[in-house]
Structures are given as structure tokens and as C-alpha cells.
C-alpha atoms as a PDB file:
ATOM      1  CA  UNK A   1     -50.544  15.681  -9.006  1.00  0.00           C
ATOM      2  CA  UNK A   2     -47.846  13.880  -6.761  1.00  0.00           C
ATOM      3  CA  UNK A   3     -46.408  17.107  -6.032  1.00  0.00           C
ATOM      4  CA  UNK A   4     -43.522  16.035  -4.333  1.00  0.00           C
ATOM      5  CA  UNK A   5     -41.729  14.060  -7.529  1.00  0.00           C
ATOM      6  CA  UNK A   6     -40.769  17.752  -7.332  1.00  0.00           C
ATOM      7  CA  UNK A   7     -38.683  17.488  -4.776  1.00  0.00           C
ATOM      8  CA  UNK A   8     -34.957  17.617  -5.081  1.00  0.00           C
ATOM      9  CA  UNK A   9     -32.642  16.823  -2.160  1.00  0.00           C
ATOM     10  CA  UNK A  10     -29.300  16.915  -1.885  1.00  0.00           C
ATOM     11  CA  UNK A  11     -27.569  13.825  -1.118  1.00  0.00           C
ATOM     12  CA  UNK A  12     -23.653  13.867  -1.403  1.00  0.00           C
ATOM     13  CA  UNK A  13     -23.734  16.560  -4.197  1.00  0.00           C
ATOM     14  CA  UNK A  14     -26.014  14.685  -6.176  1.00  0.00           C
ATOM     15  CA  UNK A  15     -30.165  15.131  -6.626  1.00  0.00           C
ATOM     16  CA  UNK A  16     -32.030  12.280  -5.829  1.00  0.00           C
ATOM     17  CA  UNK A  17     -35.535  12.122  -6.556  1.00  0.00           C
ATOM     18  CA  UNK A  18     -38.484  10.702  -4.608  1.00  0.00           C
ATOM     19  CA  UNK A  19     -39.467   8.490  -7.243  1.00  0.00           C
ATOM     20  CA  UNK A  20     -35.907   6.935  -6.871  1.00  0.00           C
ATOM     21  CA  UNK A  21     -35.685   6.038  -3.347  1.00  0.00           C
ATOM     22  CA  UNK A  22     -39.625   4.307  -3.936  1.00  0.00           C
ATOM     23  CA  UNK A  23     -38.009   2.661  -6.256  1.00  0.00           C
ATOM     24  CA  UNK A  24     -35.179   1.432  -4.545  1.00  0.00           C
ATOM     25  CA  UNK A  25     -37.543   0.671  -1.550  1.00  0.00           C
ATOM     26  CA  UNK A  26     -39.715  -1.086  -3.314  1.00  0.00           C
ATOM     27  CA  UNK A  27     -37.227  -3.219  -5.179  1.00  0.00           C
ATOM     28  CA  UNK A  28     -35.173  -4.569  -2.107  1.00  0.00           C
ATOM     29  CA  UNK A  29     -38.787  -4.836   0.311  1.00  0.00           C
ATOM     30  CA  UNK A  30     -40.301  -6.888  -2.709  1.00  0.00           C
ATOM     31  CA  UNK A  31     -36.727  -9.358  -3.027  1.00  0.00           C
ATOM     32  CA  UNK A  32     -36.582  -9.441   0.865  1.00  0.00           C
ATOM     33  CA  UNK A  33     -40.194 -10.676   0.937  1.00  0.00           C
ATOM     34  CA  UNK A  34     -39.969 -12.818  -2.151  1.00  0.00           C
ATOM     35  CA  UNK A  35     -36.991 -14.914  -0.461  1.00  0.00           C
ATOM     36  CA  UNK A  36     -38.633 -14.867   2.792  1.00  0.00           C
ATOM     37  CA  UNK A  37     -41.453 -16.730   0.740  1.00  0.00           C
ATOM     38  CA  UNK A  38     -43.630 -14.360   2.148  1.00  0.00           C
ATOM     39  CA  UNK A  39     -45.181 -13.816  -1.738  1.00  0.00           C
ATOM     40  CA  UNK A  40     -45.027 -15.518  -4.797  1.00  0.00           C
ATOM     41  CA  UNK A  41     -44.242 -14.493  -8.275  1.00  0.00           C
ATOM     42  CA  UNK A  42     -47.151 -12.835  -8.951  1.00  0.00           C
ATOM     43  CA  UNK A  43     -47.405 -11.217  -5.366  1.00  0.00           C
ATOM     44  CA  UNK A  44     -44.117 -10.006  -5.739  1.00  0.00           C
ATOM     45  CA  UNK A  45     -45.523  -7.971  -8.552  1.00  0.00           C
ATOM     46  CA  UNK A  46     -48.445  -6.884  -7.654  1.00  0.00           C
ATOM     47  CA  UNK A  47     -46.622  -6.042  -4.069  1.00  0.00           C
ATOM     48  CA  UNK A  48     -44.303  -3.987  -5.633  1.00  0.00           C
ATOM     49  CA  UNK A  49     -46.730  -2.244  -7.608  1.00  0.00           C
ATOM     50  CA  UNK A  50     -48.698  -1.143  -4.014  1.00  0.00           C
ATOM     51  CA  UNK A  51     -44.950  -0.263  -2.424  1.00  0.00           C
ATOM     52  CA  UNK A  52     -44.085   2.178  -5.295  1.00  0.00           C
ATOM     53  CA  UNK A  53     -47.653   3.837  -5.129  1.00  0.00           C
ATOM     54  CA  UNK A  54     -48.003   3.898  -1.127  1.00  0.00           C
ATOM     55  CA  UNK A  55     -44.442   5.506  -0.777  1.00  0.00           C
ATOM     56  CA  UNK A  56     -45.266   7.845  -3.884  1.00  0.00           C
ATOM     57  CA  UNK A  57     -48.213   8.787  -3.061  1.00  0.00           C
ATOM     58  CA  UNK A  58     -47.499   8.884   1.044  1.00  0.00           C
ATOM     59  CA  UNK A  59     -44.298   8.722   1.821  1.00  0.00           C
ATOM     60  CA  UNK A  60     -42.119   6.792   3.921  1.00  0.00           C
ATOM     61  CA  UNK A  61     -44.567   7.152   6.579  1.00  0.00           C
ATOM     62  CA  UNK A  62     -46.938   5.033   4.658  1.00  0.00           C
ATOM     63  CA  UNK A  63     -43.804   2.494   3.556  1.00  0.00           C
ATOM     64  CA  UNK A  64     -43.252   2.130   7.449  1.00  0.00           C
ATOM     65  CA  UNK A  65     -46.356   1.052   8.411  1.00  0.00           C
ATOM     66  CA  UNK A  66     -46.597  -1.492   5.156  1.00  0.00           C
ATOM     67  CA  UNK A  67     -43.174  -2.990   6.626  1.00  0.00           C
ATOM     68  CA  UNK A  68     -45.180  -3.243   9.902  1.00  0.00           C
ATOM     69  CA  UNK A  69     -47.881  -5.179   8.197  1.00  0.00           C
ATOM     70  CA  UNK A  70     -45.736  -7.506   6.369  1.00  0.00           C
ATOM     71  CA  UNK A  71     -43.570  -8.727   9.340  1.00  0.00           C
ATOM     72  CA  UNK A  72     -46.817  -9.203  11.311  1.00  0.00           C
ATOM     73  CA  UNK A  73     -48.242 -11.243   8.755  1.00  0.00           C
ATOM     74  CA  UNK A  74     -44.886 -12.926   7.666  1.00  0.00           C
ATOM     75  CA  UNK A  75     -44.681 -14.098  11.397  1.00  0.00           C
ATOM     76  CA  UNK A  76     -47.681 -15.484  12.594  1.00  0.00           C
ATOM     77  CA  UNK A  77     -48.401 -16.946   8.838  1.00  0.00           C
ATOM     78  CA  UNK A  78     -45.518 -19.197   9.925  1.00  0.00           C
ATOM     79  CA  UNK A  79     -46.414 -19.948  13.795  1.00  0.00           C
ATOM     80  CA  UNK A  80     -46.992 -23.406  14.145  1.00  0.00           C
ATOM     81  CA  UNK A  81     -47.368 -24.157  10.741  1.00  0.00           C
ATOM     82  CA  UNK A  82     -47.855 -27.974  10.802  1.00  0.00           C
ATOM     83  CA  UNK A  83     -50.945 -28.027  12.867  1.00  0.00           C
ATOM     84  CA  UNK A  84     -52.480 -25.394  10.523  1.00  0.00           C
ATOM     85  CA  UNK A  85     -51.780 -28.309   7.550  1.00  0.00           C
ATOM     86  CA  UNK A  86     -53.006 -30.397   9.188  1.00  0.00           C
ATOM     87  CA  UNK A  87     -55.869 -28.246   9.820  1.00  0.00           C
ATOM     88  CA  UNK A  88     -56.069 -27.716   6.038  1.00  0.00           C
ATOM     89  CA  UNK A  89     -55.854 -24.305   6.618  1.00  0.00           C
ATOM     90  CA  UNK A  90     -52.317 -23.161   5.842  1.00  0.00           C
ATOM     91  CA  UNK A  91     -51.097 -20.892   3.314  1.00  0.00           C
ATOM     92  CA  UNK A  92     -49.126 -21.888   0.460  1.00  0.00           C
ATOM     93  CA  UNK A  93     -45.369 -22.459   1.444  1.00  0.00           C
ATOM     94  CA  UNK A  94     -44.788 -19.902  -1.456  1.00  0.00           C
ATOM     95  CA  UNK A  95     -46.628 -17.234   0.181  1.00  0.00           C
ATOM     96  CA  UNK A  96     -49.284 -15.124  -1.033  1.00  0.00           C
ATOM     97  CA  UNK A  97     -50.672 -14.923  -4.306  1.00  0.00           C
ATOM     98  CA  UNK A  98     -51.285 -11.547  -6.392  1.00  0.00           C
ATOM     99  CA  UNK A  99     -55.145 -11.421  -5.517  1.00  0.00           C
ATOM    100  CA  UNK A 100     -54.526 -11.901  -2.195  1.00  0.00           C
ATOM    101  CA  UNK A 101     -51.512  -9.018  -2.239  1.00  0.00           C
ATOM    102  CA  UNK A 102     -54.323  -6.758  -3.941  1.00  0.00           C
ATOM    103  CA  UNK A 103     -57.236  -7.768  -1.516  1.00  0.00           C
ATOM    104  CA  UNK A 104     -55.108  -6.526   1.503  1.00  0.00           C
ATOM    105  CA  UNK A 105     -53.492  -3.673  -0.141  1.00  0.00           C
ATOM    106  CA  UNK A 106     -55.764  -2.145  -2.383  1.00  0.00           C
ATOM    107  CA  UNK A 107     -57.213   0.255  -0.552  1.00  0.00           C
ATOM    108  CA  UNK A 108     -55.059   1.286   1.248  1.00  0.00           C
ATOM    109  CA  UNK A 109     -52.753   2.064  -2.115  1.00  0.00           C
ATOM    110  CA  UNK A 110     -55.999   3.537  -3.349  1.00  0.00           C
ATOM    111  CA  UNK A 111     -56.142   6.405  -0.573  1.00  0.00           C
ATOM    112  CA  UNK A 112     -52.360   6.844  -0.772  1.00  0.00           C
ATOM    113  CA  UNK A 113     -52.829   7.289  -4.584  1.00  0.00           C
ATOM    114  CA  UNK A 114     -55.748   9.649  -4.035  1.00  0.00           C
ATOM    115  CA  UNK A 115     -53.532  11.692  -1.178  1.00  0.00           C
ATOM    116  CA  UNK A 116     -51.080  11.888  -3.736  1.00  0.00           C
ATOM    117  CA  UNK A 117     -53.412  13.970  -6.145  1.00  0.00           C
ATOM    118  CA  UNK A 118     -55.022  15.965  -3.555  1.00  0.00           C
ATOM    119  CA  UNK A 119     -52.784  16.718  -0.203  1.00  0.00           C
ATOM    120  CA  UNK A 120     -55.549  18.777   1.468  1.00  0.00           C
ATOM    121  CA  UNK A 121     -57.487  15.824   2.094  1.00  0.00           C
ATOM    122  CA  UNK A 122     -55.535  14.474   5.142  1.00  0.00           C
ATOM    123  CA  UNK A 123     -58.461  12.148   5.934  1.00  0.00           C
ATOM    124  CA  UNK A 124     -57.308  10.127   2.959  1.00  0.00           C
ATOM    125  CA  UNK A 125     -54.200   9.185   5.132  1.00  0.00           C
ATOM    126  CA  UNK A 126     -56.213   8.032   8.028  1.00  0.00           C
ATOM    127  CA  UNK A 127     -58.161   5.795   5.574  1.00  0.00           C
ATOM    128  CA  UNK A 128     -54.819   4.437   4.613  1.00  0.00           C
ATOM    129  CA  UNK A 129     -53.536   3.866   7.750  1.00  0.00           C
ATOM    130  CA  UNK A 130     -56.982   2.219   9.255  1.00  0.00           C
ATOM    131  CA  UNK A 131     -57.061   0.175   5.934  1.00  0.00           C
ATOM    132  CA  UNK A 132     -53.098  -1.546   6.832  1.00  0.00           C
ATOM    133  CA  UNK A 133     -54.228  -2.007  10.196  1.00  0.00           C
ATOM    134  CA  UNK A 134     -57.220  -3.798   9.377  1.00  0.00           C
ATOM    135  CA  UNK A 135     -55.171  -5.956   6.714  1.00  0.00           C
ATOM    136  CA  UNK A 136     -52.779  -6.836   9.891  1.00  0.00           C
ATOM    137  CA  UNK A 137     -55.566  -7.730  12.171  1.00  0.00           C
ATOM    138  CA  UNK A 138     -57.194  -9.526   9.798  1.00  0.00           C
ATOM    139  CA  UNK A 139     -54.480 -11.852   9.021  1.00  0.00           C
ATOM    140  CA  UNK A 140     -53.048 -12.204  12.706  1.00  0.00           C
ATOM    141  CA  UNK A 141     -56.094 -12.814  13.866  1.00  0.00           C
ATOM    142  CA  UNK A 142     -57.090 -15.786  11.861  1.00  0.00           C
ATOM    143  CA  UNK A 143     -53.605 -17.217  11.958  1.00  0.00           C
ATOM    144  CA  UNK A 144     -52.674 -16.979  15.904  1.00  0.00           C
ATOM    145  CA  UNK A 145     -56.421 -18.524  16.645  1.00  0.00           C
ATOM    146  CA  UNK A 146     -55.506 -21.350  13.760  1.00  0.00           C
ATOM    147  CA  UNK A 147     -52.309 -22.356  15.365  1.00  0.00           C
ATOM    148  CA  UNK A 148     -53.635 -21.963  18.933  1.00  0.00           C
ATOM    149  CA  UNK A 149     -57.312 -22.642  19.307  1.00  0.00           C
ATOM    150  CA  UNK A 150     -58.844 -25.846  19.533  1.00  0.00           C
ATOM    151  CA  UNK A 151     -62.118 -24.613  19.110  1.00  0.00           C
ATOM    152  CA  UNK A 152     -63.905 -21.728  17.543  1.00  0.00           C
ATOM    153  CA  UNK A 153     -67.200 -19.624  17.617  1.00  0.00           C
ATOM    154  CA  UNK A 154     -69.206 -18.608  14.805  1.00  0.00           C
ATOM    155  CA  UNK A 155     -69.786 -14.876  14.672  1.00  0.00           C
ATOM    156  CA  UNK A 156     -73.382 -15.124  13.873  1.00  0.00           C
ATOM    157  CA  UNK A 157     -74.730 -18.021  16.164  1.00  0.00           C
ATOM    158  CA  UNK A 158     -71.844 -18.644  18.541  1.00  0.00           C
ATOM    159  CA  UNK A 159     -71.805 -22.248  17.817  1.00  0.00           C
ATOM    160  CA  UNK A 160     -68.917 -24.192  18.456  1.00  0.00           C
ATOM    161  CA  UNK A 161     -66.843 -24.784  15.219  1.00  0.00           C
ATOM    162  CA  UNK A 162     -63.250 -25.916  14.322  1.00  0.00           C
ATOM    163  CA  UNK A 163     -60.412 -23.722  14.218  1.00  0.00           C
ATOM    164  CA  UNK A 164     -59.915 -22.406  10.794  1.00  0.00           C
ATOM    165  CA  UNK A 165     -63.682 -22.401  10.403  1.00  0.00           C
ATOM    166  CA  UNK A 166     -65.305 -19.006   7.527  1.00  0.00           C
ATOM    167  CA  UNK A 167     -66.645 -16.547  10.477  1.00  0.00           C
ATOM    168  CA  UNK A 168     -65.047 -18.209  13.501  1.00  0.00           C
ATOM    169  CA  UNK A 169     -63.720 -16.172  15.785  1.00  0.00           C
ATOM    170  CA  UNK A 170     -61.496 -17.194  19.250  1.00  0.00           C
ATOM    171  CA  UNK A 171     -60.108 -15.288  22.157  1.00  0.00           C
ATOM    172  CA  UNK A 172     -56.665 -15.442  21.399  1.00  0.00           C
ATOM    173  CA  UNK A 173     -57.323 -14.551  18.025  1.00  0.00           C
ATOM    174  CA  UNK A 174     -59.128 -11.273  18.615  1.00  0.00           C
ATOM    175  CA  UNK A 175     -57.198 -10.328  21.092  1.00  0.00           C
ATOM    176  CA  UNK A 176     -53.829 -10.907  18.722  1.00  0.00           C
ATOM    177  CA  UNK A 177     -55.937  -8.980  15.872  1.00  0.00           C
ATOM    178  CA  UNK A 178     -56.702  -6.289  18.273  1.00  0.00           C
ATOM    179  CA  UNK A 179     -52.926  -6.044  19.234  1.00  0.00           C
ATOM    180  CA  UNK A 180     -51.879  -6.123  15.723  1.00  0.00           C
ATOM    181  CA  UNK A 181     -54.232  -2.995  14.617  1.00  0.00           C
ATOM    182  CA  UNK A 182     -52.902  -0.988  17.962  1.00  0.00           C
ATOM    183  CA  UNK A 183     -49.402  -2.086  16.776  1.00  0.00           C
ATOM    184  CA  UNK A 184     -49.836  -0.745  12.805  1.00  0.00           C
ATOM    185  CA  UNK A 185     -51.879   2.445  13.792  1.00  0.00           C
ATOM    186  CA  UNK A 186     -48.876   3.312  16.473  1.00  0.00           C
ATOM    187  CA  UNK A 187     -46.597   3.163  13.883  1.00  0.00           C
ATOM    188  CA  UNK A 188     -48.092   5.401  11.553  1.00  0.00           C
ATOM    189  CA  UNK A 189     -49.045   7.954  14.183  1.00  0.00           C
ATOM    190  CA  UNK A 190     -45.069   7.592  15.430  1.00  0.00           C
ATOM    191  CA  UNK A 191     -44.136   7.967  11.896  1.00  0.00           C
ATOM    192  CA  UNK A 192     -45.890  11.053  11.067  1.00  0.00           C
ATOM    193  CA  UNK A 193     -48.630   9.194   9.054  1.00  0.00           C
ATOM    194  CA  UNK A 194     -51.349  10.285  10.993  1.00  0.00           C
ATOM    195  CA  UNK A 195     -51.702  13.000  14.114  1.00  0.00           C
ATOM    196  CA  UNK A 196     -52.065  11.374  17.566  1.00  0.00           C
ATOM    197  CA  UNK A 197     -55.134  12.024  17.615  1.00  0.00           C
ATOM    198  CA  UNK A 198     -56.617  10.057  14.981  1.00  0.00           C
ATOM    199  CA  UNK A 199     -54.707   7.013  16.475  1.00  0.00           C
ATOM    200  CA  UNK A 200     -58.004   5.821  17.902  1.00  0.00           C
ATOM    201  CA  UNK A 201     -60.154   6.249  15.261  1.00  0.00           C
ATOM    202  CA  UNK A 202     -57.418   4.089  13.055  1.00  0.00           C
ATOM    203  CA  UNK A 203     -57.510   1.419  15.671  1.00  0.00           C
ATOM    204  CA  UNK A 204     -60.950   1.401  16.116  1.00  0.00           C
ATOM    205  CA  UNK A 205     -62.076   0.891  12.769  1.00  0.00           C
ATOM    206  CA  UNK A 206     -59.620  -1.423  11.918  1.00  0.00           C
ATOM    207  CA  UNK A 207     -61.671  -3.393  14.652  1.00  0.00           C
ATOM    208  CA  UNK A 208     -64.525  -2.871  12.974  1.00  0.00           C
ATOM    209  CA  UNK A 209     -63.185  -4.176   9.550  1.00  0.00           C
ATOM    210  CA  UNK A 210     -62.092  -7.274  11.722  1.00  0.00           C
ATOM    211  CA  UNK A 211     -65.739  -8.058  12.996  1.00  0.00           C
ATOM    212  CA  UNK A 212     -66.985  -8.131   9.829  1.00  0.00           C
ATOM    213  CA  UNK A 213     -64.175  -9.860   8.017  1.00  0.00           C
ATOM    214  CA  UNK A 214     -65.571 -12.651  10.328  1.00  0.00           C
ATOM    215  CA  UNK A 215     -69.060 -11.920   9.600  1.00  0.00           C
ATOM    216  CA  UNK A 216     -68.906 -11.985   5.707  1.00  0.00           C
ATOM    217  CA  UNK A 217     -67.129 -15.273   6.110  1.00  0.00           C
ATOM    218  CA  UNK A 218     -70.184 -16.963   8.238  1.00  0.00           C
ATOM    219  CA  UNK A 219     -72.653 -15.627   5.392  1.00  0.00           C
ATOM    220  CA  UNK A 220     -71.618 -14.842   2.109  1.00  0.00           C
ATOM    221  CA  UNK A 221     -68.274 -16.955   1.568  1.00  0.00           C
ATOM    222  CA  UNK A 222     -69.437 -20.105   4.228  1.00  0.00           C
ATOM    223  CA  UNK A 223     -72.781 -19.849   0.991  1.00  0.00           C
ATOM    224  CA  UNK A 224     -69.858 -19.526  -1.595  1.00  0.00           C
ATOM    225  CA  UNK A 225     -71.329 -16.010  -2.888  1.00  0.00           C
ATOM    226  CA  UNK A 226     -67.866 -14.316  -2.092  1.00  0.00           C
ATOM    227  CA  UNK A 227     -64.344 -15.765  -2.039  1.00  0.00           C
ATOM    228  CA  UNK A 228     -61.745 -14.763   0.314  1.00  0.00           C
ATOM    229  CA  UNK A 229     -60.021 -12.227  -1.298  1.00  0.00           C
ATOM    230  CA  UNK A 230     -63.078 -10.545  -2.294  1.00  0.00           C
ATOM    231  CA  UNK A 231     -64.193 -10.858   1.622  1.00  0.00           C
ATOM    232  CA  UNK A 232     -60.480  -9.289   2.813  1.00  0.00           C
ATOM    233  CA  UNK A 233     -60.751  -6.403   0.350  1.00  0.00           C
ATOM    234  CA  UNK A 234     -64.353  -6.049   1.519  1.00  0.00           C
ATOM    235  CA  UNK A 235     -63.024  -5.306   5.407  1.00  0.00           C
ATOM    236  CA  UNK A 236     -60.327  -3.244   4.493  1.00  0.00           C
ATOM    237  CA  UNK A 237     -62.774  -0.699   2.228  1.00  0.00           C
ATOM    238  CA  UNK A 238     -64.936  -0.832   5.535  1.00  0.00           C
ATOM    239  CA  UNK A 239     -62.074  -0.234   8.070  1.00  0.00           C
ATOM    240  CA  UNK A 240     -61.507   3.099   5.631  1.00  0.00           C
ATOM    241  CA  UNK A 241     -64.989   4.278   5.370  1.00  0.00           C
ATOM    242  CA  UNK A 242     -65.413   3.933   9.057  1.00  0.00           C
ATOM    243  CA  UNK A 243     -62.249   5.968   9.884  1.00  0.00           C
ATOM    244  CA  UNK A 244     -63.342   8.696   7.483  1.00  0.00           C
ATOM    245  CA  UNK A 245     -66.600   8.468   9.271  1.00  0.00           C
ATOM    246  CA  UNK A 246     -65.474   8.617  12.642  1.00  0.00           C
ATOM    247  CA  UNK A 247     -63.328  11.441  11.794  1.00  0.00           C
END
């Protein structure tokens, strides 16, 4: 049971414990992010909440890659900005809400919480780390091919659709997702997070979670059955399952 709150070191004489550096982490990440508008109120909570249990449960490792994600996301959310208004597709100069915070984070804070209980199951931390890169591609994807592409394709048909389109998919965007997943999964197998070996797996089912992101959005959101939080926590559980699979 989160065996390491055990753990003790030694910093200038004094004992620090883990649960006091996630909390530190987590305290200036969540005001840095907050005044970068990258969340609102309620995402500031709710991202805090996944911070403290990803670092607890994974260590910094897992915090690492999470910073990864946000700056990707925190970037390309405000690339060109304007057009994606005008678009009608922007986010919310506040940033994002709690449910959308939880949608991309959950399950990836789920497997860290999990690892945290049970640190034989180093699969757990692959799921993690395939789940954060999925979140990443997810989001660059759709927001480099809204501020960029003219036109889109939908996933199912391959008709020609406007940028910002449920399901539509473009060549830039892909290709940014794709980047972003390689990006996130490097980190974490730099970091420690996963072995080197598992770095393809991560990246690769992260992929995976992207493709279908887009495919839930040209069928079950485009006919209103699912919303778009729903549909991002959706690809992230798959982007897990498929690493554990794979692996």
C-alpha cells in the first residue's frame, strides 16, 4: 500500500517525506497552470488531485511525463487561436474544465494508483505512460489540424469536412499527434517510467487510442450518444488496454 510514503531521505539534516515533495509539486504545477490559464477553477482541482496521486503512486517519473503532456497541450491549445474562434472550435480562454482534466487523466492516475498498491505489476506503468501519451496526441492532434487545415476527412467515409469537424482527421494533425505520443513515451522511458523496450508498445497504442478518438467522434458523439469527455476518457482506457495487450 504506497510503500514508499515509507521512505525517509535525508535532505539538509532534515526527513522529508514523499508525500511532501507531491505535495509541493503538485501545488506549484497546479498555480503555474492555473495562471497560464491552462485550467480553470475546477480543473485546477481536479488537476491537482491526478498530480498528487500520479507522483504518489509513480513517482517523479510519472510527474515528468504529466509536465510533458501539459506543455504540449498548453501550446498548441493556443496556436493560432483566432482562426480556431472563428472556427467555433476553440477552448475556453480559461482553460480546461474539471471533466475534461478527469477525461484525459483518469486513467492514467488510475494505473498509477493501482501501481501504487501493487509494485510487481510493472505493466500498470506502461498503461500509464501509453494512457498520457494518448491524452497528448489526442489533444495536439485536433488542435494543430484546427489551426492549420482547411479541410478535413472523416474517419469513417473519408468525406471532405471542415476543420474542427467530430471524427475528422488531417495530415498535419496526425502526424503532430503521432509526434506528440513519440515525444511523451520518450520521456517516460528517459525518465525511468518505463524500460526501453516498452517505448514502442507506449507509442503504438497511444496511436491506436488516437484512431479511435476520431472514430467515436464520427459515430457516437457526431449522433450525440457520447460527449467529448466521455469520448477522450474512452481513448485513453483503450490506449492502456492495448499497451497491456501488446505487452
Amino acid at each position: 500500500m504506497w510503500q514508499d510514503l515509507a521512505n525517509l531521505p535525508e535532505l539538509g539534516g532534515f526527513a522529508v517525506y514523499r508525500w511532501e515533495i507531491a505535495g509541493s509539486l503538485t501545488l506549484v504545477f497546479t498555480l503555474l497552470a492555473y495562471r497560464l490559464h491552462g485550467v480553470t477553477g475546477s480543473g485546477a482541482i481536479a488537476g491537482a488531485v491526478n498530480c498528487f496521486v500520479l507522483y504518489m503512486g509513480a513517482g517523479a517519473a510519472a510527474f515528468a511525463a504529466l509536465i510533458t503532456v501539459f506543455f504540449l497541450t498548453w501550446t498548441t491549445t493556443w496556436l493560432r487561436y483566432e482562426r480556431k474562434q472563428n472556427l467555433g472550435t476553440a477552448e475556453q480562454r480559461e482553460g480546461r474544465t474539471a471533466s475534461q482534466v478527469l477525461a484525459n487523466l483518469g486513467t492514467a492516475t488510475a494505473c498509477a494508483a493501482l501501481y501504487g498498491f501493487n509494485q510487481d505489476k510493472k505493466v500498470l506503468l506502461l498503461a500509464l505512460a501509453a494512457a498520457l501519451s494518448e491524452a497528448a496526441a489526442d489533444t495536439v492532434s485536433s488542435e494543430v489540424g484546427q489551426a492549420f487545415a482547411e479541410k478535413a476527412r472523416l474517419i469513417t467515409n473519408w468525406s471532405r469536412v471542415p476543420a474542427g469537424t467530430n471524427g475528422a482527421v488531417s495530415l498535419r494533425g496526425t502526424l503532430s499527434g503521432i509526434a506528440a505520443a513519440i515525444i511523451v513515451s520518450t520521456v517516460g522511458a528517459v525518465s525511468g517510467l518505463v524500460p526501453p523496450q516498452w517505448l514502442a508498445i507506449s507509442v503504438g497504442a497511444a496511436i491506436l487510442g488516437m484512431l479511435i478518438d476520431s472514430l467515436l467522434g464520427a459515430t457516437l458523439e457526431r449522433r450525440r450518444l457520447l460527449n467529448n469527455d466521455a469520448v477522450n476518457f474512452l481513448s485513453t482506457l483503450v490506449a492502456a488496454l492495448a499497451s497491456l495487450w501488446l505487452a
